[in-house]
N, C-alpha and C. Protein backbone atom coordinates (compact mmCIF):
# COMPACT_ATOMS: atom_id res chain seq x y z
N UNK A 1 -30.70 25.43 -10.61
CA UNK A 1 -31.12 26.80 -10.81
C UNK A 1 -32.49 26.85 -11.48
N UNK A 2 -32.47 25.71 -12.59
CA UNK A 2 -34.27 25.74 -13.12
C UNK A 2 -34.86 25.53 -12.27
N UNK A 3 -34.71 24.97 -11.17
CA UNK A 3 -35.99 24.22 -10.46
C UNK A 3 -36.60 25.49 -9.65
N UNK A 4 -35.01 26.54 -8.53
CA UNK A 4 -35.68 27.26 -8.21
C UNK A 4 -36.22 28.57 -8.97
N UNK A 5 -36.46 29.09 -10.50
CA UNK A 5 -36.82 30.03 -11.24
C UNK A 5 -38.56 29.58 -11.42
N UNK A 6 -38.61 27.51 -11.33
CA UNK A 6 -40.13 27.42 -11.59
C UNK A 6 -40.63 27.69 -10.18
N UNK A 7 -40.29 27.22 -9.25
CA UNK A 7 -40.86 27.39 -7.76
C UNK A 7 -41.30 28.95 -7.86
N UNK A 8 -40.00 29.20 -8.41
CA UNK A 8 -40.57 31.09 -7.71
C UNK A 8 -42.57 31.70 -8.75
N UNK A 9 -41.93 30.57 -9.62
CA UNK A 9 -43.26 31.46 -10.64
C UNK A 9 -44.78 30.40 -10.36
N UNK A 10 -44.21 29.49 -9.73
CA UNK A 10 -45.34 28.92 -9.16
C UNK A 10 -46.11 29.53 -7.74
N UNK A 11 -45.31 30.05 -7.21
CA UNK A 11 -45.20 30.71 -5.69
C UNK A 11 -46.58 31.72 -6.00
N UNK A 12 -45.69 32.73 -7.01
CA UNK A 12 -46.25 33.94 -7.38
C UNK A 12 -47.31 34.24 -7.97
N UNK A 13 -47.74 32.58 -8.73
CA UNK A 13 -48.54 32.75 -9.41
C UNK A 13 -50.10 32.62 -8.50
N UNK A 14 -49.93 32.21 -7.49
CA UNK A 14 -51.59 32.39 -6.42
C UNK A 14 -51.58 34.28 -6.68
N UNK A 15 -50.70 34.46 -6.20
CA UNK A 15 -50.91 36.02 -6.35
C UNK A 15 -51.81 36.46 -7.31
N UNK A 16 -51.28 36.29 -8.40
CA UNK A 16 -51.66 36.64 -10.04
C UNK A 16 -53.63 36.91 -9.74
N UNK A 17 -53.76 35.44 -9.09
CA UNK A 17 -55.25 35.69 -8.92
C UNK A 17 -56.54 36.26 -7.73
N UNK A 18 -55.60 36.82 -7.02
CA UNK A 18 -56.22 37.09 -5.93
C UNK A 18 -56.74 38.51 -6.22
N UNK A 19 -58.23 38.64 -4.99
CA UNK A 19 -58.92 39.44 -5.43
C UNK A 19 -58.26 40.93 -4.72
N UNK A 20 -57.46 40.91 -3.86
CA UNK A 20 -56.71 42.46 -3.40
C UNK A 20 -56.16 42.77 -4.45
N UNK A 21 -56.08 41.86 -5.95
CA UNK A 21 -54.73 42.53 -6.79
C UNK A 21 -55.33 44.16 -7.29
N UNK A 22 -54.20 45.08 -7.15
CA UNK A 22 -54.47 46.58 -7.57
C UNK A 22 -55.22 47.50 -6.36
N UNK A 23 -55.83 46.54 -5.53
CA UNK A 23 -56.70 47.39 -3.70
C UNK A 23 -55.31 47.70 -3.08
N UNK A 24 -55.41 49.12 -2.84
CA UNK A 24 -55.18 49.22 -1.76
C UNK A 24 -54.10 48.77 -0.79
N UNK A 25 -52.62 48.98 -0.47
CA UNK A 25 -52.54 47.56 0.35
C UNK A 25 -53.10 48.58 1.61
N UNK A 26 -52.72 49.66 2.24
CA UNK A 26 -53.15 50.31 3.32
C UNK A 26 -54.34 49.16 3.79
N UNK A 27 -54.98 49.09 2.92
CA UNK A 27 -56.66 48.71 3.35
C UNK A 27 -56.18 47.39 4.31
N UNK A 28 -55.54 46.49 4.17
CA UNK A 28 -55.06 45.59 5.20
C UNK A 28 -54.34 45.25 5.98
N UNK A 29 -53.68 46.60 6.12
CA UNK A 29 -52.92 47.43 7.57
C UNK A 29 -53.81 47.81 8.56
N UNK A 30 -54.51 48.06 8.58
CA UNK A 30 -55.19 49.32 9.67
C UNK A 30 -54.67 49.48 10.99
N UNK A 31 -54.45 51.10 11.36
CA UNK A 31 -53.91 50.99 12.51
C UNK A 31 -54.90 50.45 13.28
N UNK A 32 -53.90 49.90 14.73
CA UNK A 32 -54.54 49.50 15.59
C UNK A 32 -55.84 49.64 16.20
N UNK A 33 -56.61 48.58 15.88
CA UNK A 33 -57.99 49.25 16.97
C UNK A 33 -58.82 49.22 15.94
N UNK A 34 -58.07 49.73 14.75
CA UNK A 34 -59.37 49.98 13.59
C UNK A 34 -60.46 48.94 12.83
N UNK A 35 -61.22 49.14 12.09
CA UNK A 35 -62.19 47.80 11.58
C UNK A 35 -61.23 47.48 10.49
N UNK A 36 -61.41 45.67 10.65
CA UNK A 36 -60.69 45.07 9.71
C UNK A 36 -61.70 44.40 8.30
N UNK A 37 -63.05 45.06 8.69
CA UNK A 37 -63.90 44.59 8.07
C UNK A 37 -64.01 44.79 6.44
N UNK A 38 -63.07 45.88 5.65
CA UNK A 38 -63.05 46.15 4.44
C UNK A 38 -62.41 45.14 4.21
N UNK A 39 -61.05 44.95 4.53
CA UNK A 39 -60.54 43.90 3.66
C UNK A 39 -60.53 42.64 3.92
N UNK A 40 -61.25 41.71 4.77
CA UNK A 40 -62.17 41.12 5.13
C UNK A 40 -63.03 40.77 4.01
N UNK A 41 -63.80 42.12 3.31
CA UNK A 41 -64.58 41.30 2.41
C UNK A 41 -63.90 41.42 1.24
N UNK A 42 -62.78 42.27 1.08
CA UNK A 42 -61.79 41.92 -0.69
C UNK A 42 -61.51 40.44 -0.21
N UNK A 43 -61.65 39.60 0.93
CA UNK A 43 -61.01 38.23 0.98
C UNK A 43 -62.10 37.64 0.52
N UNK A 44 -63.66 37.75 1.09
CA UNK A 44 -64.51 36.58 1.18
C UNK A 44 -64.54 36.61 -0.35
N UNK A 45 -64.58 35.02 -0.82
CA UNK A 45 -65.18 34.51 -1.93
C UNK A 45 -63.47 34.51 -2.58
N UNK A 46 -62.51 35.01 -2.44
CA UNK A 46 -61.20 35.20 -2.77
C UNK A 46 -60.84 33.93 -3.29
N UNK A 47 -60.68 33.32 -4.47
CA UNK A 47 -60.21 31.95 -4.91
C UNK A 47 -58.94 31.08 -4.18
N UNK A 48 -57.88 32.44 -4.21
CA UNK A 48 -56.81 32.36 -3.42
C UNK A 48 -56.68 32.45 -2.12
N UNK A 49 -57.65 32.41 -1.65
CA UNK A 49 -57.82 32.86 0.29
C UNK A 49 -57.10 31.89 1.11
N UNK A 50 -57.27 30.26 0.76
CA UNK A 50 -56.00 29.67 1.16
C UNK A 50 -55.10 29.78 1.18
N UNK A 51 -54.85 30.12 0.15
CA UNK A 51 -53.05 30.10 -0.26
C UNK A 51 -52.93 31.02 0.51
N UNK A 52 -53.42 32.55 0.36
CA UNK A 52 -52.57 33.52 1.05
C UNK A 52 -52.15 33.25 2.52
N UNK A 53 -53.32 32.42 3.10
CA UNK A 53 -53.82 32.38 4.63
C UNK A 53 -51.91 31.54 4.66
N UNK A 54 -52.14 30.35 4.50
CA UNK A 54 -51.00 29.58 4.00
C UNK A 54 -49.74 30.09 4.11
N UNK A 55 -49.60 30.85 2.72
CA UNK A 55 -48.42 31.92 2.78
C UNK A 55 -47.89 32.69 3.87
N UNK A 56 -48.95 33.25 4.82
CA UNK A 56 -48.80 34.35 5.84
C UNK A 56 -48.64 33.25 6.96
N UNK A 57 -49.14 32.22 7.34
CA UNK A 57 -48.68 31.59 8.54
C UNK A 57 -47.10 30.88 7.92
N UNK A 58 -47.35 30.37 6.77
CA UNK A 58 -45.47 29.53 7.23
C UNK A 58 -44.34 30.72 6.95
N UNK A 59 -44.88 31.47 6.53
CA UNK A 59 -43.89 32.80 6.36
C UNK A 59 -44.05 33.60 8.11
N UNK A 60 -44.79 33.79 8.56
CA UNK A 60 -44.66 34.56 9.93
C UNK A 60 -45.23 35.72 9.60
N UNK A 61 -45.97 36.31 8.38
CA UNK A 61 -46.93 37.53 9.01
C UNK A 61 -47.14 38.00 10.16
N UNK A 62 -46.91 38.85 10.81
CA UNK A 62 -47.49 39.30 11.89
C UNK A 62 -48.30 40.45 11.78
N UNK A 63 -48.56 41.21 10.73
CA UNK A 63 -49.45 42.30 10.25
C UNK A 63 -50.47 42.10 9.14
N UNK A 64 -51.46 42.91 9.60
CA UNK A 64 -52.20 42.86 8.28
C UNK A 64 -52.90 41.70 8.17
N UNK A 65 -54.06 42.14 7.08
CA UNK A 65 -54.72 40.81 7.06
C UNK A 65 -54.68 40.35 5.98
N UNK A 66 -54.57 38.68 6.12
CA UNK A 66 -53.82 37.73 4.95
C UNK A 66 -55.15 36.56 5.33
N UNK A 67 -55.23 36.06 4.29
CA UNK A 67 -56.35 35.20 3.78
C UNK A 67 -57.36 35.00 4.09
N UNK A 68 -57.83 36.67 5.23
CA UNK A 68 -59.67 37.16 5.36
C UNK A 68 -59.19 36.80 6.84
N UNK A 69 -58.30 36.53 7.53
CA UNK A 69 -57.69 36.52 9.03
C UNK A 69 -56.71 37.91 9.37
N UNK A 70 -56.93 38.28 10.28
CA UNK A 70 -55.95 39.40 11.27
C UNK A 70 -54.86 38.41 11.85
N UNK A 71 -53.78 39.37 12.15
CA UNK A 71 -53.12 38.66 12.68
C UNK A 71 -53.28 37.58 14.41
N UNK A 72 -54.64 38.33 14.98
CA UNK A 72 -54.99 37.77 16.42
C UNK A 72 -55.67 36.00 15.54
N UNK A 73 -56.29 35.99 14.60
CA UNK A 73 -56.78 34.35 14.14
C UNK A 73 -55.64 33.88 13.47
N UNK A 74 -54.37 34.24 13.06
CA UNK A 74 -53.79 33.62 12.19
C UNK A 74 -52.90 32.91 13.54
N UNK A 75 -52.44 33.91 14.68
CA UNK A 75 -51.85 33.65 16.03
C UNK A 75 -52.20 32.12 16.54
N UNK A 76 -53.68 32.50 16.40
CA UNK A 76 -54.78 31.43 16.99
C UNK A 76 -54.29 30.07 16.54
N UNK A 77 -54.82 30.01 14.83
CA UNK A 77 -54.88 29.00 14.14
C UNK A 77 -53.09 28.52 14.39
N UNK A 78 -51.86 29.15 14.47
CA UNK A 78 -50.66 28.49 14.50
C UNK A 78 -50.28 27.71 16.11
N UNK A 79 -51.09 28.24 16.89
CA UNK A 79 -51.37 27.71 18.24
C UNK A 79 -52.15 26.41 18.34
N UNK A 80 -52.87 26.43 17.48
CA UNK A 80 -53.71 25.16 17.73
C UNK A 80 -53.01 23.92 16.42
N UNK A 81 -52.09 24.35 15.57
CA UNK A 81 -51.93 23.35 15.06
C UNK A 81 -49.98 22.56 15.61
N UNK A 82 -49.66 23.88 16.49
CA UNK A 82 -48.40 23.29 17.31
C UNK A 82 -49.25 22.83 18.57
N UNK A 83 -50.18 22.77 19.12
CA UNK A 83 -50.83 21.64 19.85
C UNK A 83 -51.36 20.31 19.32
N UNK A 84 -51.49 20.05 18.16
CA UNK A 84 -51.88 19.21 17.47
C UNK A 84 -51.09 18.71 16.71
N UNK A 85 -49.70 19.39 16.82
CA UNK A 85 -48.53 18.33 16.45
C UNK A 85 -47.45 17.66 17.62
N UNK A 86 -47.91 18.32 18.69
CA UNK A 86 -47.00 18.17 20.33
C UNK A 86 -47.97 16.74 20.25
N UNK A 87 -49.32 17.03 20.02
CA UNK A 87 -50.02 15.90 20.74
C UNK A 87 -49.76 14.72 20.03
N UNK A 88 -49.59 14.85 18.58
CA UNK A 88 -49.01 13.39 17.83
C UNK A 88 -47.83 13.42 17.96
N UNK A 89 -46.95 13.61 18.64
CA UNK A 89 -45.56 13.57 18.96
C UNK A 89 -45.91 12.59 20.30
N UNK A 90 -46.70 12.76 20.71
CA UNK A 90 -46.58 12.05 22.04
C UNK A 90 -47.49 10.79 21.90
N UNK A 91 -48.41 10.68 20.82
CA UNK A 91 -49.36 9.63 20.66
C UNK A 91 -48.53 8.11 20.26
């Protein structure tokens, strides 16, 4: 039970520092079609921009933008790294 109470506060704690904390979340919804370019830049320079990116692909995000990616690059990036594990499966 300790182990999973530290995981969780380790998890949470990228959060703690990221620069969306208190923005907005709307701002990295936008309906469809719309510019994703505001929250885009609450990401650039974001300390935490990995992690979140991270977070949102092994979790399955499919909305919104998570670590300065939309969901069409995060799609991308999980496509190219299940090709790049098919291909060392077969190497």
């Amino acid at each position: 039970m300790r182990a999973a109470s530290i995981e969780v506060v380790e998890e949470s704690s990228w959060q703690d520092l990221a620069n969306c904390l208190g923005v907005d979340p709307d701002l990295f919804f936008p309906e469809r079609g719309a510019s994703t370019r505001e929250a885009k830049e609450v990401c650039r320079g974001c300390v935490v921009r990995d992690d979140c990116l991270e977070y949102a692909l092994a979790n399955g995000e499919k909305f919104g933008i998570w670590g300065g990616m939309s969901e069409r690059e995060r799609r991308r990036i999980r496509r190219q790294r299940a090709l790049a594990r098919a291909a060392e499966a077969t190497a």
